[in-house]
Protein backbone atom coordinates (compact mmCIF):
# COMPACT_ATOMS: atom_id res chain seq x y z
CA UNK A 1 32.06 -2.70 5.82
CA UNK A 2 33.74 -5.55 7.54
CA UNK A 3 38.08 -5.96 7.66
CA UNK A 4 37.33 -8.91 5.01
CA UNK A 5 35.55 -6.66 2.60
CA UNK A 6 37.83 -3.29 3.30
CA UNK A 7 41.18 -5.41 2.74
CA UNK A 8 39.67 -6.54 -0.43
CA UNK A 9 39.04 -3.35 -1.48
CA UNK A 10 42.46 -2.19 -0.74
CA UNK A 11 44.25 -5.13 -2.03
CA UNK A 12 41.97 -5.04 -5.75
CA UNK A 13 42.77 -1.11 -5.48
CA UNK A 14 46.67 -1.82 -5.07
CA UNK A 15 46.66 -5.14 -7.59
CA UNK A 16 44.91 -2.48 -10.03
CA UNK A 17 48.00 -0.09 -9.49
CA UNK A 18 50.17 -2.66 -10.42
CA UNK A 19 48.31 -3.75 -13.69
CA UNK A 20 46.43 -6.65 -12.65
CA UNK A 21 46.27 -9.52 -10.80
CA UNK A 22 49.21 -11.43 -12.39
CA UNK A 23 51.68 -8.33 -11.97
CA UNK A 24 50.06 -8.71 -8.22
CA UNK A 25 50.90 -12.08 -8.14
CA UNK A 26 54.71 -11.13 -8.87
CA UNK A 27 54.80 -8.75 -6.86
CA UNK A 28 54.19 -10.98 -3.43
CA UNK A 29 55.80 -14.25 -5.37
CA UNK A 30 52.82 -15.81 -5.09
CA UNK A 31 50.48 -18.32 -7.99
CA UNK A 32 47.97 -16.62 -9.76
CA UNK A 33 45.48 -18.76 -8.94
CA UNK A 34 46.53 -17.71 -5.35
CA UNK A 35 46.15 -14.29 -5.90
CA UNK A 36 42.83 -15.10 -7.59
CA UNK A 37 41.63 -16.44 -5.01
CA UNK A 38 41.87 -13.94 -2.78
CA UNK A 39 40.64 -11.13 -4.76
CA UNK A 40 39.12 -12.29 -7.95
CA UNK A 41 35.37 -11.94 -9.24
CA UNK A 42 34.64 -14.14 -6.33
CA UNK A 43 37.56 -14.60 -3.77
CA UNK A 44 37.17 -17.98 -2.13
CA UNK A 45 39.50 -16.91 0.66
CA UNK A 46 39.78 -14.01 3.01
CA UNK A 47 42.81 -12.09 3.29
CA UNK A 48 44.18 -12.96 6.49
CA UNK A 49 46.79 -11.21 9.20
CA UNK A 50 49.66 -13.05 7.98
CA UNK A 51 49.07 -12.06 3.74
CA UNK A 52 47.87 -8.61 4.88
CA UNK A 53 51.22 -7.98 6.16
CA UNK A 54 52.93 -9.24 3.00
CA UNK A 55 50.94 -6.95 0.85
CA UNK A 56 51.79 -3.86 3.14
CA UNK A 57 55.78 -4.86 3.27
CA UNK A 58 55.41 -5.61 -0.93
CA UNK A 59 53.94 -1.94 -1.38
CA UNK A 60 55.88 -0.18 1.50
CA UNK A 61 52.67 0.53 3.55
CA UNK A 62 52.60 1.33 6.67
CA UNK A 63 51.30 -1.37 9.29
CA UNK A 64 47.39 -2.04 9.40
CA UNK A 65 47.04 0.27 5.81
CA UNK A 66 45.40 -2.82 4.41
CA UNK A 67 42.67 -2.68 7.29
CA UNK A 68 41.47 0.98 6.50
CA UNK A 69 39.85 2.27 3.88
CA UNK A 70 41.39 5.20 1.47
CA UNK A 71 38.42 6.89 -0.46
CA UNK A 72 40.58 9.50 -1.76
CA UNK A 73 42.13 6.49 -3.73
CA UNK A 74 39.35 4.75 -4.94
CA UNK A 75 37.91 8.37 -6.23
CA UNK A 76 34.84 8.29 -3.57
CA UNK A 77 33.70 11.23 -1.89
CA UNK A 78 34.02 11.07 2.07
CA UNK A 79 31.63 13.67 3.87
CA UNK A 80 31.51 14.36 7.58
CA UNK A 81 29.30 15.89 9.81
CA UNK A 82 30.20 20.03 9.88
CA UNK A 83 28.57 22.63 11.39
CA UNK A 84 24.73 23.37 10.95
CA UNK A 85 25.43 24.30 7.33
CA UNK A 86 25.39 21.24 6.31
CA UNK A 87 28.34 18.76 5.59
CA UNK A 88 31.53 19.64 4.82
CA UNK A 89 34.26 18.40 2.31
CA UNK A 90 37.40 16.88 3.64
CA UNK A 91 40.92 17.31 1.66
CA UNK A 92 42.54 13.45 1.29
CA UNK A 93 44.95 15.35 4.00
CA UNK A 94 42.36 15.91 6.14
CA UNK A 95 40.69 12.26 5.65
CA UNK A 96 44.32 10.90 6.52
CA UNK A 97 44.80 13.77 9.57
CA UNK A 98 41.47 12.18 10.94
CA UNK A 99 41.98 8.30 10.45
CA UNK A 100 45.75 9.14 12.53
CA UNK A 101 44.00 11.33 14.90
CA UNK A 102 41.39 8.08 15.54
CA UNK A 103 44.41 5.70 15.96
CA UNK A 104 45.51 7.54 19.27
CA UNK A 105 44.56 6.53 22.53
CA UNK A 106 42.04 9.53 24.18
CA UNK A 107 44.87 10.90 25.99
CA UNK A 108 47.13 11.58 22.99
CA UNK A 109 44.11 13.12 20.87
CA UNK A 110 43.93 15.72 24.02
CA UNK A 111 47.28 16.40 23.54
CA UNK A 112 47.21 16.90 20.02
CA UNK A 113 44.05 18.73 20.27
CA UNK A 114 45.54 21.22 22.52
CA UNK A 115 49.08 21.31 20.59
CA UNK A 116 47.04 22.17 17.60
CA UNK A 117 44.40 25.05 18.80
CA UNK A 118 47.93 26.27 20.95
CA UNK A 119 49.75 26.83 16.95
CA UNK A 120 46.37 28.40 15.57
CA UNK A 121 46.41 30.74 18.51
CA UNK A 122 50.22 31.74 17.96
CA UNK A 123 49.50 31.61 13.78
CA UNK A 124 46.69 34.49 14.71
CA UNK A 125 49.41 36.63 16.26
């Protein structure tokens, strides 16, 4: 899935929170034949940098939310490659843990990493 397709998702998800499109349309003071546009049966325009960040600041999201997805909203499982049992089930925590964890530059995740086994080791004593 592509940023076009992902902040469509996100932005239908959040429009649907809302009540609609028109309530959507409110929301950013925009037409709704704007809004429609953007994310109706067929959108004829993608939802660029400069609306993404209007959608985020209208629903107090953080920067860049529009740009990732959120299955634990839109009620889809999200499996990950476990241990050779098999898959295993991630908590939304978890799924939102992970997509933070992925956002840090390689030296940061090795510091987390280590901060983190460091509190399991002092949690088993």
């Amino acid at each position: 899935m592509d940023i076009k397709q992902i902040r469509l998702k996100n932005t239908r998800y959040l429009a649907k929170s809302v009540g609609g499109g028109v309530a959507l349309a409110n929301k950013l003071d925009k037409s709704h034949q704007q809004v429609s546009n953007l994310i109706g049966c067929n959108p004829v325009k993608n939802i660029g940098h400069k609306i993404a960040k209007e959608i985020e600041a209208a629903f107090n999201k953080p920067d860049n939310w529009l740009d990732s997805l959120h299955p634990e909203l839109y009620g889809e499982e999200e499996k990950v490659a476990g241990t050779a049992k098999g898959s295993v089930d991630l908590s939304a925590d978890a799924l939102e843990f992970a997509r933070l964890f992925d956002e840090l530059s390689p030296i940061n995740q090795a510091a987390l990493s280590g901060a983190a086994k460091a509190f399991i080791d002092a949690q088993k004593n």
